[in-house]
N, C-alpha and C. Protein backbone atom coordinates (compact mmCIF):
# COMPACT_ATOMS: atom_id res chain seq x y z
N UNK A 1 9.04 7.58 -61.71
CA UNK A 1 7.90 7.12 -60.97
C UNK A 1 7.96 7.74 -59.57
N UNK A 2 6.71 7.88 -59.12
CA UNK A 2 6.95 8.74 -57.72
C UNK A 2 6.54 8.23 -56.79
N UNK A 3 7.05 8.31 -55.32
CA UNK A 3 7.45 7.23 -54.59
C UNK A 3 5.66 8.00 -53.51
N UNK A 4 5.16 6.76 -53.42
CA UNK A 4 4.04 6.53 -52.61
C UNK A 4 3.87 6.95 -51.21
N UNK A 5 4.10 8.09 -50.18
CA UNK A 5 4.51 7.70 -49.22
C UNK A 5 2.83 8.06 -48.14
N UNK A 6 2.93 6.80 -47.17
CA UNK A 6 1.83 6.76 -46.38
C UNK A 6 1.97 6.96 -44.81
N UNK A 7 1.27 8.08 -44.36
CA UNK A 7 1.29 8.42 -43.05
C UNK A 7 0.75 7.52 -41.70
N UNK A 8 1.03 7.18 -40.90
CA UNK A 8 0.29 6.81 -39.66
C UNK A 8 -0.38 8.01 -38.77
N UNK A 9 -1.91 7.76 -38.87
CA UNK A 9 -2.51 8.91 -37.96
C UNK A 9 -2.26 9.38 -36.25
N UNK A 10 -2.05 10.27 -36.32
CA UNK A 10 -1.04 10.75 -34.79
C UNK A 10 -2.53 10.29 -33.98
N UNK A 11 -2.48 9.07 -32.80
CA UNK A 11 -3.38 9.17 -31.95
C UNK A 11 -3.52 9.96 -30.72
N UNK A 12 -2.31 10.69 -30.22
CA UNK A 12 -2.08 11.73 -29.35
C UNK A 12 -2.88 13.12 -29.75
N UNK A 13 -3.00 13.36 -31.14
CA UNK A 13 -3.57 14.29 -31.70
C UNK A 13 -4.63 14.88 -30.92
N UNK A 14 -5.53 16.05 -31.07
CA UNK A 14 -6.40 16.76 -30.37
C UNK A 14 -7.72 16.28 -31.86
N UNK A 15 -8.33 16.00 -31.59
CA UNK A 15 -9.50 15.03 -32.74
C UNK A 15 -9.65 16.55 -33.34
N UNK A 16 -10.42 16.60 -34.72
CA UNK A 16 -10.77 17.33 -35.21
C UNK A 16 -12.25 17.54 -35.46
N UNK A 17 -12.26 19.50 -35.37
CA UNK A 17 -13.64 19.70 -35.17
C UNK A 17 -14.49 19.38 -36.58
N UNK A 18 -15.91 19.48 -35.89
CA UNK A 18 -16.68 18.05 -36.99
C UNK A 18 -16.85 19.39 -38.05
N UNK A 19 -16.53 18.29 -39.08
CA UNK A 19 -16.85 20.09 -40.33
C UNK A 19 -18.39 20.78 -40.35
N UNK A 20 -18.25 22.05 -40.09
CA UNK A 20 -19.49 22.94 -40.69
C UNK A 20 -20.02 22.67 -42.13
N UNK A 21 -21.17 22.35 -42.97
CA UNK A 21 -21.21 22.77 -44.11
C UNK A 21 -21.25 24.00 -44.60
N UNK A 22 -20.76 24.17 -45.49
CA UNK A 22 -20.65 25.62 -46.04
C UNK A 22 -22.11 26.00 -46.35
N UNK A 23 -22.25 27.45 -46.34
CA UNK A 23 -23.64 27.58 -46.41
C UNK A 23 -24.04 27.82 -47.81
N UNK A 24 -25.49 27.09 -47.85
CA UNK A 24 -25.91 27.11 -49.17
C UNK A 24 -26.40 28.76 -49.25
N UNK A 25 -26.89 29.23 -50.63
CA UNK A 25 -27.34 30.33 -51.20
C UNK A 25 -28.65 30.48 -50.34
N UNK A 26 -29.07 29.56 -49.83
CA UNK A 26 -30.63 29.80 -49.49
C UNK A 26 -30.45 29.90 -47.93
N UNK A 27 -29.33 29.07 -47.05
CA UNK A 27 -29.24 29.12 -45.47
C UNK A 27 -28.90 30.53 -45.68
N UNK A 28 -27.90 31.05 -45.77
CA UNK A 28 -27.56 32.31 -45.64
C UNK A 28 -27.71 33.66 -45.72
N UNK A 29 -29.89 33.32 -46.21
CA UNK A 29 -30.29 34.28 -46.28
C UNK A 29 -31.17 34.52 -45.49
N UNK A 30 -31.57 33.11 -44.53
CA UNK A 30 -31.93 33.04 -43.50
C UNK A 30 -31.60 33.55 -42.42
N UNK A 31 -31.78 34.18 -41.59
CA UNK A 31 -31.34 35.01 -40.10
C UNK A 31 -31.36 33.29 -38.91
N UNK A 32 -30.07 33.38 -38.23
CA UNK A 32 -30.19 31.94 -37.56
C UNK A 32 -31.23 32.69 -35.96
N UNK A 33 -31.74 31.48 -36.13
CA UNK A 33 -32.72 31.94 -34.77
C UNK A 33 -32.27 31.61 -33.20
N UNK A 34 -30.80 30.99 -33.57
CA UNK A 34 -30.35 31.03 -32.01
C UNK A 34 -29.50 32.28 -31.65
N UNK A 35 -29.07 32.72 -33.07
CA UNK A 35 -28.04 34.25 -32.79
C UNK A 35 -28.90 35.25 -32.35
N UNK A 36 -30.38 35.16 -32.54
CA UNK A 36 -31.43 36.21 -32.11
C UNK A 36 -31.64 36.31 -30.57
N UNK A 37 -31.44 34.95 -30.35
CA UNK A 37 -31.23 34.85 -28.71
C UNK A 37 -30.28 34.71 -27.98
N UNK A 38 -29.36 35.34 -28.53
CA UNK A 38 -27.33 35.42 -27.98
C UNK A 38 -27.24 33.84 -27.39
N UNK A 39 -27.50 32.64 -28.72
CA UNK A 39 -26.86 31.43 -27.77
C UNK A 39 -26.35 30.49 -29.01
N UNK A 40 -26.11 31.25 -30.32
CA UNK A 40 -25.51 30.45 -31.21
C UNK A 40 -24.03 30.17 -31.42
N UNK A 41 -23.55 28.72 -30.75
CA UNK A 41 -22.36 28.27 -30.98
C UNK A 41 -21.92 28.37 -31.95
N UNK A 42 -21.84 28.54 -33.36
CA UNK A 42 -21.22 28.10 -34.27
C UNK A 42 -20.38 29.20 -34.78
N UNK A 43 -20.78 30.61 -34.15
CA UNK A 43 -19.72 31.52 -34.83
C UNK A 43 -20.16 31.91 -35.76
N UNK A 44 -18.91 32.54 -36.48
CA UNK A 44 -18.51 32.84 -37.66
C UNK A 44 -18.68 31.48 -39.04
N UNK A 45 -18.66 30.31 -38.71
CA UNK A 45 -18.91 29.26 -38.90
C UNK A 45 -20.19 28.84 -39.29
N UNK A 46 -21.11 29.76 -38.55
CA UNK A 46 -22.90 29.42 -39.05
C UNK A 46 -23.23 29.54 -40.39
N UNK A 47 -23.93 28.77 -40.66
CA UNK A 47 -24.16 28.60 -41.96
C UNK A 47 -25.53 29.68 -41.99
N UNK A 48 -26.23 30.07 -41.28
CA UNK A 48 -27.46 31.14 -41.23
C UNK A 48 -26.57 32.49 -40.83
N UNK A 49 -27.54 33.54 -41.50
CA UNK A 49 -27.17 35.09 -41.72
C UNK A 49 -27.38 35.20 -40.01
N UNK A 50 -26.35 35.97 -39.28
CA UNK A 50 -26.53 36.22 -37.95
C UNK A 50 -26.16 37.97 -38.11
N UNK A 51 -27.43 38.26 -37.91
CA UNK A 51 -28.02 39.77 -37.82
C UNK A 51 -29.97 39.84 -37.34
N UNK A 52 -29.61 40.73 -36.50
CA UNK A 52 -30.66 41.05 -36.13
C UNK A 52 -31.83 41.67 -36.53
N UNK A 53 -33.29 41.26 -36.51
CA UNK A 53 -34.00 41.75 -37.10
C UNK A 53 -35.30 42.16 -36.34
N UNK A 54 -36.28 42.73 -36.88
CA UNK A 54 -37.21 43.28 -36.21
C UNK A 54 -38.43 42.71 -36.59
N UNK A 55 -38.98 41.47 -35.36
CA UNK A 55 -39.80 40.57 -35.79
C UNK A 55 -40.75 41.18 -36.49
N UNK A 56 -41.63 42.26 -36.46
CA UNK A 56 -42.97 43.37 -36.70
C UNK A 56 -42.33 43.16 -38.41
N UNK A 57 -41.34 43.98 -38.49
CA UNK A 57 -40.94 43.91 -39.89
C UNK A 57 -40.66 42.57 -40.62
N UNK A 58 -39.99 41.58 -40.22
CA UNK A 58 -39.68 40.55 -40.49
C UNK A 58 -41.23 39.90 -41.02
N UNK A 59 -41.98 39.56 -40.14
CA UNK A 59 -43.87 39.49 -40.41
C UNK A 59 -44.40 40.14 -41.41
N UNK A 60 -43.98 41.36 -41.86
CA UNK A 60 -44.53 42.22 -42.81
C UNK A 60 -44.21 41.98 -43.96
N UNK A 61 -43.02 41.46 -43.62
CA UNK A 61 -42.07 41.37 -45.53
C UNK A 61 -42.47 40.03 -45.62
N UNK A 62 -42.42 38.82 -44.88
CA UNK A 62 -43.19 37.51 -45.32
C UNK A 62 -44.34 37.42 -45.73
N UNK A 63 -45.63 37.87 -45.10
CA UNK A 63 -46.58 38.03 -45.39
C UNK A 63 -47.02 39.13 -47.06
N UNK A 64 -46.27 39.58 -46.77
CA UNK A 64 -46.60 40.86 -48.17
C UNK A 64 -45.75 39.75 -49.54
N UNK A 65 -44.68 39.10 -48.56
CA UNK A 65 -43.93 38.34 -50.45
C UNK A 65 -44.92 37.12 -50.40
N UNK A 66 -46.03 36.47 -49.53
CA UNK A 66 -46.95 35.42 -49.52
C UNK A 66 -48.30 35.98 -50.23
N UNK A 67 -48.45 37.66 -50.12
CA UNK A 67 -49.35 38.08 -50.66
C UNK A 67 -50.80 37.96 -50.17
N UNK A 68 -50.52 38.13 -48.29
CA UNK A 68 -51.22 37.93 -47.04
C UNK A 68 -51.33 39.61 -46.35
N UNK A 69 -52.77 39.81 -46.07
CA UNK A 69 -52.60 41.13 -45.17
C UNK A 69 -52.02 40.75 -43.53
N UNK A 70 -51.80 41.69 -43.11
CA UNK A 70 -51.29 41.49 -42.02
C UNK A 70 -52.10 42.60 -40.99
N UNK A 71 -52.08 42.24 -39.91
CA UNK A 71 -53.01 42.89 -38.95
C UNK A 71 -51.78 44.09 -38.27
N UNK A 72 -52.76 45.38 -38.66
CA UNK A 72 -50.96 46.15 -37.82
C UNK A 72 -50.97 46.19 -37.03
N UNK A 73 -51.84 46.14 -36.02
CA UNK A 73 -52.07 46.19 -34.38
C UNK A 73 -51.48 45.39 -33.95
N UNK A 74 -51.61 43.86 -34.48
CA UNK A 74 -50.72 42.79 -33.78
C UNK A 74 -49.36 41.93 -34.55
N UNK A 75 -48.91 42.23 -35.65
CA UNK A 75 -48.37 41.53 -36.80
C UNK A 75 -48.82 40.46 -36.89
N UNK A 76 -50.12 39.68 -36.97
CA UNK A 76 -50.42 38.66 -36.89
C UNK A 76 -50.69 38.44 -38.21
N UNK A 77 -50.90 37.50 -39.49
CA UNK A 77 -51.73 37.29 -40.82
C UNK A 77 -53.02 37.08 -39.91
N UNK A 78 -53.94 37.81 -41.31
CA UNK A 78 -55.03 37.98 -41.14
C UNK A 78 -55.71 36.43 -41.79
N UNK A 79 -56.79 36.67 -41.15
CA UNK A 79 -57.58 35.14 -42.25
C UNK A 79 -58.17 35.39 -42.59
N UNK A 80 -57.91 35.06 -44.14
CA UNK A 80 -58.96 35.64 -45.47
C UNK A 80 -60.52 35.08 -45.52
N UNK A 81 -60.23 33.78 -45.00
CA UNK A 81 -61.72 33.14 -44.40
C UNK A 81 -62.53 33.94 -43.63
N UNK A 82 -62.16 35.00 -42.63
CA UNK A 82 -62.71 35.66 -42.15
C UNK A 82 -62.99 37.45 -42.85
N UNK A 83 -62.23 37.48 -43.39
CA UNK A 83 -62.47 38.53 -44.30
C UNK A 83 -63.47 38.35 -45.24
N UNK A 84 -63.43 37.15 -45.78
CA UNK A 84 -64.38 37.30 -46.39
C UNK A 84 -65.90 36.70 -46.03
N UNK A 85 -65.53 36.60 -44.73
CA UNK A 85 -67.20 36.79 -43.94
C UNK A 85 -67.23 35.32 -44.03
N UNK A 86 -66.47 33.82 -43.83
CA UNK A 86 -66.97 32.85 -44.19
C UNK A 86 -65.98 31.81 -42.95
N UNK A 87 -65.38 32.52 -41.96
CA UNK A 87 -64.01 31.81 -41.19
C UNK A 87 -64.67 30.50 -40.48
N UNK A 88 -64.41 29.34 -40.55
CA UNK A 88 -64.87 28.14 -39.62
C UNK A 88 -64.96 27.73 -38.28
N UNK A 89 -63.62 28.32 -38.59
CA UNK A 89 -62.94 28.15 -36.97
C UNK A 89 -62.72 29.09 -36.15
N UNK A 90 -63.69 30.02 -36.00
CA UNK A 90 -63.98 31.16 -35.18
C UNK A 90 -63.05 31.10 -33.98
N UNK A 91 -63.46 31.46 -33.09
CA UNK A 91 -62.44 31.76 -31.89
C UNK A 91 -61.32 30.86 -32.10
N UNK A 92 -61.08 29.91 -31.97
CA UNK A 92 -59.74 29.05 -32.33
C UNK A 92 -58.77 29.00 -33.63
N UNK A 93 -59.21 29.65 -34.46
CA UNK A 93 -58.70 30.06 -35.71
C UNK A 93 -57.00 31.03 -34.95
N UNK A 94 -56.23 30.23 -35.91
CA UNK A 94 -55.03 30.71 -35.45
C UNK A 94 -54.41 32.06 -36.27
N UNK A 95 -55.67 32.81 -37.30
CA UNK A 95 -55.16 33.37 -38.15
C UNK A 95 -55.69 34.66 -37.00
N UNK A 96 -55.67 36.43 -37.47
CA UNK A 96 -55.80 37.49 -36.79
C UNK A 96 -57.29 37.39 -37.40
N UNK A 97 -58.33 37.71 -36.75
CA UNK A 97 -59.58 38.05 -37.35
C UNK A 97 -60.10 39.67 -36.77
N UNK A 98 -58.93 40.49 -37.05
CA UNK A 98 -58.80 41.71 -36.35
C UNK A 98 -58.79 42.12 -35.13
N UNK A 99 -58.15 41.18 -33.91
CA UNK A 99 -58.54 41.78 -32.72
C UNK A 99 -56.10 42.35 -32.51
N UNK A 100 -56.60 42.88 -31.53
CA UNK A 100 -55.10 43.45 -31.13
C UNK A 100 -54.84 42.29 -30.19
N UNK A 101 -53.45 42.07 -29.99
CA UNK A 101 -53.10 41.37 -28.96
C UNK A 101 -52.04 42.16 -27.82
N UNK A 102 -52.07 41.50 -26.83
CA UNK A 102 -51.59 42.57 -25.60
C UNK A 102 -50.20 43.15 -25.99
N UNK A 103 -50.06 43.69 -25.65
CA UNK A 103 -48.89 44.44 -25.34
C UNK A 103 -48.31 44.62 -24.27
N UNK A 104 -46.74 44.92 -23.52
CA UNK A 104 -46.52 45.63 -22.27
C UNK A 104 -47.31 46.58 -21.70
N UNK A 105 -48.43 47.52 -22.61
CA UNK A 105 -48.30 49.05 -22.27
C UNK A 105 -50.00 48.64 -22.56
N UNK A 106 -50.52 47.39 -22.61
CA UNK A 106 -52.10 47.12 -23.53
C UNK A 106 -52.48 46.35 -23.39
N UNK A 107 -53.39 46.07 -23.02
CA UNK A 107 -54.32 44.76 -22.77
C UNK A 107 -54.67 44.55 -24.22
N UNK A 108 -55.12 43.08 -24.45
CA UNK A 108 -55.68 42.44 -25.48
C UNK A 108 -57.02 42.84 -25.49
N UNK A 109 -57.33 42.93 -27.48
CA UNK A 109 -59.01 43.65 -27.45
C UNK A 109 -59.09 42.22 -28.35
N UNK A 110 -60.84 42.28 -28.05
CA UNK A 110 -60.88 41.03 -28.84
C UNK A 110 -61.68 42.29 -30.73
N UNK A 111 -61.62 40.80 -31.52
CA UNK A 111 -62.44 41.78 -33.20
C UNK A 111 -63.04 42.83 -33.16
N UNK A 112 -63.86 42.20 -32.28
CA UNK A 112 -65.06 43.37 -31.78
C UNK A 112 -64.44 44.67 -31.42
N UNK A 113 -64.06 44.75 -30.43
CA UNK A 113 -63.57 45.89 -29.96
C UNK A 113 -62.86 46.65 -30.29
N UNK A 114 -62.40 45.96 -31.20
CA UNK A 114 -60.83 46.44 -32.11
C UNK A 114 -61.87 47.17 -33.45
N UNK A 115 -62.20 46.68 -34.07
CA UNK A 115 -62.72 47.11 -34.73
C UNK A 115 -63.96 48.37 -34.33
N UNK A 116 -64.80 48.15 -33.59
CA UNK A 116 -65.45 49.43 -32.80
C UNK A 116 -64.19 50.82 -32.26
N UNK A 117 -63.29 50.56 -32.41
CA UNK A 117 -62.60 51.62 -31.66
C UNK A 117 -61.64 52.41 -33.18
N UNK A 118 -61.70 51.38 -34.15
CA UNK A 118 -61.07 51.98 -35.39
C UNK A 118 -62.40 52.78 -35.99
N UNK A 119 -63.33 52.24 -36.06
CA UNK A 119 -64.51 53.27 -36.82
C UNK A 119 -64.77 54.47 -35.56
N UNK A 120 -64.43 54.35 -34.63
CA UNK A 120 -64.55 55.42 -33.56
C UNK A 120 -63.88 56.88 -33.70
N UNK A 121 -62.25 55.82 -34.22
CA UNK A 121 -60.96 57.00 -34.81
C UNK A 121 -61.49 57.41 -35.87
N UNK A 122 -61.65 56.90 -36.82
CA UNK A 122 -62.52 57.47 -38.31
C UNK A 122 -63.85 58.45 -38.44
N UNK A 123 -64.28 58.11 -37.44
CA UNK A 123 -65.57 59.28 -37.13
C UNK A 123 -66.63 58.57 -37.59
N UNK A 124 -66.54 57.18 -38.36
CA UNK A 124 -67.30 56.63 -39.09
C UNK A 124 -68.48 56.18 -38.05
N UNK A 125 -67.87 56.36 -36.99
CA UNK A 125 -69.29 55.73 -35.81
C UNK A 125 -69.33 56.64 -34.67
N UNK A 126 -69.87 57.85 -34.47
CA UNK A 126 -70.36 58.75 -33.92
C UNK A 126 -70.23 58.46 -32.15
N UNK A 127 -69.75 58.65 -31.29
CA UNK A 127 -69.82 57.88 -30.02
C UNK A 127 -70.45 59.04 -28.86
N UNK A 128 -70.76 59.11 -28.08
CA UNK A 128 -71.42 59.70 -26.94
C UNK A 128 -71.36 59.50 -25.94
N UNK A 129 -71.41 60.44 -24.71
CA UNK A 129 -71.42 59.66 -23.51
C UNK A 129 -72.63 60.46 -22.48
N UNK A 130 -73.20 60.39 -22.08
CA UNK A 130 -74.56 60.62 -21.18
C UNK A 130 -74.12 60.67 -19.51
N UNK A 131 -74.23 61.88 -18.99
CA UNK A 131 -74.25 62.15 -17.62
C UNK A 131 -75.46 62.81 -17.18
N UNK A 132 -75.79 62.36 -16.13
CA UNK A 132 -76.98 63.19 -15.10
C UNK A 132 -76.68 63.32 -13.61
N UNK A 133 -77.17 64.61 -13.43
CA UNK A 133 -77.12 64.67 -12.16
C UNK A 133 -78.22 65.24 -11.46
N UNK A 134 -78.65 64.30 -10.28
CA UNK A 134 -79.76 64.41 -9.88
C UNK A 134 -79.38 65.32 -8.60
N UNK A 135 -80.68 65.41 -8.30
CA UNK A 135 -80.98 66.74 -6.91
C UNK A 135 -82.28 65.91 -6.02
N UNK A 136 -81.97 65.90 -4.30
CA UNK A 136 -82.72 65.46 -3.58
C UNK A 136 -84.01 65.34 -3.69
N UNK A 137 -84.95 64.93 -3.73
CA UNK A 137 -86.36 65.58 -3.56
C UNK A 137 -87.20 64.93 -2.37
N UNK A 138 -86.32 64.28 -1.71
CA UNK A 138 -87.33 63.48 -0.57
C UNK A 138 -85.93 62.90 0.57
N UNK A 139 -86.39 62.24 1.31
CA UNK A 139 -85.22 62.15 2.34
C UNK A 139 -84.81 60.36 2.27
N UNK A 140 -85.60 59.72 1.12
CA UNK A 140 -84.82 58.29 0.90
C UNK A 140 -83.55 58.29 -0.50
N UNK A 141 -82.91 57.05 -0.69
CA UNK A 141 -82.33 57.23 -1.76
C UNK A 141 -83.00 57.59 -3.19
N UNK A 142 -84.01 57.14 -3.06
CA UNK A 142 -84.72 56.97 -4.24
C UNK A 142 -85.09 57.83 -4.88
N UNK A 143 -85.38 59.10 -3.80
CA UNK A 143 -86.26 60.30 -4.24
C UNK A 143 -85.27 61.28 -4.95
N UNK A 144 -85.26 60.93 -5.94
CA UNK A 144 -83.75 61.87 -6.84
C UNK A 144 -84.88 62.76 -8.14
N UNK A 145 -84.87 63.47 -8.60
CA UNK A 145 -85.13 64.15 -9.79
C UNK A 145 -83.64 64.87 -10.53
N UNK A 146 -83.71 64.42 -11.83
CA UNK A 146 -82.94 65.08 -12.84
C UNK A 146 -82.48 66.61 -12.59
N UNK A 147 -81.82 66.93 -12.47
CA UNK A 147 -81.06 68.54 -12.00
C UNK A 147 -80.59 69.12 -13.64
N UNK A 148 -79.31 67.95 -14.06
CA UNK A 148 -78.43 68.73 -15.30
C UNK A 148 -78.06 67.44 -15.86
N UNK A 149 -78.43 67.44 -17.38
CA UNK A 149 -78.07 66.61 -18.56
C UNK A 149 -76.54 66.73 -19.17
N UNK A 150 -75.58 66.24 -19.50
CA UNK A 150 -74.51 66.55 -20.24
C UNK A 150 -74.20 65.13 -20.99
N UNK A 151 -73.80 66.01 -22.04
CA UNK A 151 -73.94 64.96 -23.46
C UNK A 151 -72.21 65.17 -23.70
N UNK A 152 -71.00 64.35 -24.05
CA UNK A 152 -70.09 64.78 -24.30
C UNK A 152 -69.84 63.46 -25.98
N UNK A 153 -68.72 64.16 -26.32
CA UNK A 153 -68.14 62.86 -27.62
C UNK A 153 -67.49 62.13 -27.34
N UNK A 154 -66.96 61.36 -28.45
CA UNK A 154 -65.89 60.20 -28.11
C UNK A 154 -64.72 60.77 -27.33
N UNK A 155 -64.27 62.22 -27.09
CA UNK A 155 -62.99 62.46 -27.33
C UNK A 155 -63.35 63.95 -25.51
N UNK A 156 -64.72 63.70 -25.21
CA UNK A 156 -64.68 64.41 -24.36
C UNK A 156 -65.02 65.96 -24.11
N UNK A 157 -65.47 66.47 -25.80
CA UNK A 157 -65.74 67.90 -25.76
C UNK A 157 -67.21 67.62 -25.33
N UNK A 158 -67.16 69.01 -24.97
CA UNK A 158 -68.83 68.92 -24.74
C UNK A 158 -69.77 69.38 -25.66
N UNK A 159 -71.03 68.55 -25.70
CA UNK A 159 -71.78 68.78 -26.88
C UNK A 159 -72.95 69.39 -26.50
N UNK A 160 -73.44 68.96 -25.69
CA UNK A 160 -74.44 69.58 -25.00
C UNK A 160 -74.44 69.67 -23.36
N UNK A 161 -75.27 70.85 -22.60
CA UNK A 161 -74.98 70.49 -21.27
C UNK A 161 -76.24 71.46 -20.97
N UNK A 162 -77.42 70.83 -20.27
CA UNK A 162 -78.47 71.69 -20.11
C UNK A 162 -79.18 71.21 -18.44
N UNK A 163 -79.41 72.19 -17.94
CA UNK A 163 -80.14 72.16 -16.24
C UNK A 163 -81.62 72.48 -16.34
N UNK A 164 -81.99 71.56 -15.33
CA UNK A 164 -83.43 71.34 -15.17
C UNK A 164 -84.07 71.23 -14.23
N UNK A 165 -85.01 72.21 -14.71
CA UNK A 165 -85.87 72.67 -13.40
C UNK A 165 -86.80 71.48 -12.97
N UNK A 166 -86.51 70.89 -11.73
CA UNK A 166 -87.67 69.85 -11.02
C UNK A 166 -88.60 69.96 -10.88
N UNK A 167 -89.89 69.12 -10.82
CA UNK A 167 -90.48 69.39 -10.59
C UNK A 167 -91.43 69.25 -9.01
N UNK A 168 -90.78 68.50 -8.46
CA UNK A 168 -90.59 68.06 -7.34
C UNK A 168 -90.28 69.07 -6.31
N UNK A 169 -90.45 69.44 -5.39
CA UNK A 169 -89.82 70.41 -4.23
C UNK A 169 -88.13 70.26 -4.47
N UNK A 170 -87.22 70.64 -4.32
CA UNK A 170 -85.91 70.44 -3.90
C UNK A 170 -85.34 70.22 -2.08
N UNK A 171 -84.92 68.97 -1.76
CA UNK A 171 -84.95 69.51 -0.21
C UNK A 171 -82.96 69.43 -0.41
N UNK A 172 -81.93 69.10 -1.10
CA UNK A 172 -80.70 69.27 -1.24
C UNK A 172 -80.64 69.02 -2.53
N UNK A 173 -79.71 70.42 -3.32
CA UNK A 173 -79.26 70.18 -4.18
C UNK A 173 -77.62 69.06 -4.29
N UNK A 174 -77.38 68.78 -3.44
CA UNK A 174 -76.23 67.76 -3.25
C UNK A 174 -75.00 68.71 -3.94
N UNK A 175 -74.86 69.67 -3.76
CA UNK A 175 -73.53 70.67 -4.11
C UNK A 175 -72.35 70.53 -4.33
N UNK A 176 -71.96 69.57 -2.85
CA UNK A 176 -70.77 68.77 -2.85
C UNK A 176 -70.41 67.94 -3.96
N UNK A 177 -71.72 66.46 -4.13
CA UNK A 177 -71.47 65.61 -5.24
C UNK A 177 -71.49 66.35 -6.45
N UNK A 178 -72.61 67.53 -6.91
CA UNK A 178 -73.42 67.65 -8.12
C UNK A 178 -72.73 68.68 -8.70
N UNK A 179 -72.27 70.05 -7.94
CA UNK A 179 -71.46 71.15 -7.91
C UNK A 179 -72.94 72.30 -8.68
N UNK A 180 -74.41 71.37 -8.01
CA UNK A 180 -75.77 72.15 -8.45
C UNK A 180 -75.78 73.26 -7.46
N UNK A 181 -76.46 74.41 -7.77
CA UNK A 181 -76.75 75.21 -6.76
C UNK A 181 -78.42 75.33 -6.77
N UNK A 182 -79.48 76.20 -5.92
CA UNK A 182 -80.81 76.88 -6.12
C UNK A 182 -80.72 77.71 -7.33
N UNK A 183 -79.51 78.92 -7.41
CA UNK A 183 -79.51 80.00 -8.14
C UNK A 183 -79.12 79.50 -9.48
N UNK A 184 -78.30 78.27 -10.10
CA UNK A 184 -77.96 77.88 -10.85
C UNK A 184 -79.44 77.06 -12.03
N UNK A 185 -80.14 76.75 -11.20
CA UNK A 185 -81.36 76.02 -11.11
C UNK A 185 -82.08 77.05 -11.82
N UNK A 186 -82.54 77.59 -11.16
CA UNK A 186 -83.29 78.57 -11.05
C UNK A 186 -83.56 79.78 -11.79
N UNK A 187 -82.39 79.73 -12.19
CA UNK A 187 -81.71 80.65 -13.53
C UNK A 187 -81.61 80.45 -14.88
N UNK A 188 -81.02 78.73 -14.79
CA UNK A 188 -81.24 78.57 -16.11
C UNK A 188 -81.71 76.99 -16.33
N UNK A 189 -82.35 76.88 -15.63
CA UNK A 189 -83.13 75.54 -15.78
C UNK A 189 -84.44 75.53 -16.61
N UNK A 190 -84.11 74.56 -17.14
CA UNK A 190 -85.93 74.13 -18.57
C UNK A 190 -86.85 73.35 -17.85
N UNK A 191 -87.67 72.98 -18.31
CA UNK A 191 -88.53 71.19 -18.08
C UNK A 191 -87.84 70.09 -18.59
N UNK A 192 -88.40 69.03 -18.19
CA UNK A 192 -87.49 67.75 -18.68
C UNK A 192 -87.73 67.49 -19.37
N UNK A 193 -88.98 68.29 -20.21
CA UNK A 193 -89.64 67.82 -21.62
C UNK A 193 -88.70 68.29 -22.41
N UNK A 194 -88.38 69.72 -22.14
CA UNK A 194 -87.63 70.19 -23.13
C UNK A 194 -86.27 70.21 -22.83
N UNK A 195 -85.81 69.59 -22.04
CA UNK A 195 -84.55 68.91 -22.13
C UNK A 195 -84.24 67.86 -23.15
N UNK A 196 -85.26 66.81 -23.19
CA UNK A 196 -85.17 65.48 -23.78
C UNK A 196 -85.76 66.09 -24.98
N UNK A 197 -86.18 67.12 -25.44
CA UNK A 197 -86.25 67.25 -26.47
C UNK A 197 -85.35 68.10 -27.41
N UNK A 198 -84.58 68.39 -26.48
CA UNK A 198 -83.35 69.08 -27.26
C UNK A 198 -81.71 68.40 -27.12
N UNK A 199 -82.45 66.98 -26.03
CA UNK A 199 -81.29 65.42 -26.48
C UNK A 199 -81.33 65.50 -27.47
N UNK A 200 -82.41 65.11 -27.89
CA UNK A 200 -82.72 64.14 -29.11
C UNK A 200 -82.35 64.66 -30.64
């Protein structure tokens, strides 16, 4: 028979640390979210995967295993309510309804804009930009006549650029502002009829 023998617990002892649970199959595939922010006590001891990850990606792989688009501009999920043209909760809707959100290097665009600037990249929406420059014809502000039309694209080439003959006296071509001359004028300037008709 074997002899029973029973200890008295040392109260001088240093207490013992409170046990960790071991980590289940499912914590440990989790990334712990205090090791992401260099302040997780537990060590080697954590029951969560401590490795770093890349939130953008991290967003992408949740959303894609949920079987959710994701907005790439902002990693935000998109809301299908709004995709499909029917969202409730318009501006307060916490889902992406395509706008970008700021960045260090970017201001925030709202749907609108975001979306106008992707059909812009695509060519799918044609963009333009309209300059004129006028020439004196009287000695108040007002008295301006059309000098030179320039039409450029989204991207700044020039598409059109045509000078026009006033009809008005000229008393300054404004040279400085306009970089117009008389001889420039004068040379190869149209009517404004047929300027605007070779805008159009």
């Amino acid at each position: 028979m074997a002899a029973v023998v029973e200890t008295q617990p040392d109260l001088l002892a240093a207490p013992a640390a409170p046990p960790v649970a071991p980590p289940t199959p499912e914590a440990a595939k989790k990334p712990c979210v205090f090791f992401q922010n260099g302040r997780c006590r537990n060590g080697e001891k954590c029951p969560f995967a401590h490795i770093k990850i890349d939130v953008d990606a991290e967003a992408a792989a949740s959303a894609a295993m949920a079987g959710l688009a994701i907005s790439p501009a902002s990693g935000v999920r998109q809301c299908r309510f709004f995709a499909a043209g029917n969202c409730r909760a318009g501006s307060s809707c916490k889902f992406s309804h395509g706008q970008t959100l700021a960045t260090s290097t970017a201001p925030a665009l709202s749907a609108d804009t975001t979306l106008l600037l992707s059909r812009l990249q695509t060519g799918e929406l044609p963009m333009f930009a309209l300059d004129v420059e006028c020439v004196a014809t009287g000695t108040t502000h007002n008295d301006r006549s059309v000098a030179q039309i320039g039409l450029v694209d989204a991207y700044g080439r020039c598409v059109l650029n045509i000078y026009v003959q006033p009809k008005k006296a000229v008393t300054s071509y404004l040279t400085p502002l306009t970089g117009l001359t008389e001889e420039l004028i004068s040379s190869r300037g149209v009517s404004l009829d047929e300027a605007t008709t070779m805008l159009r």
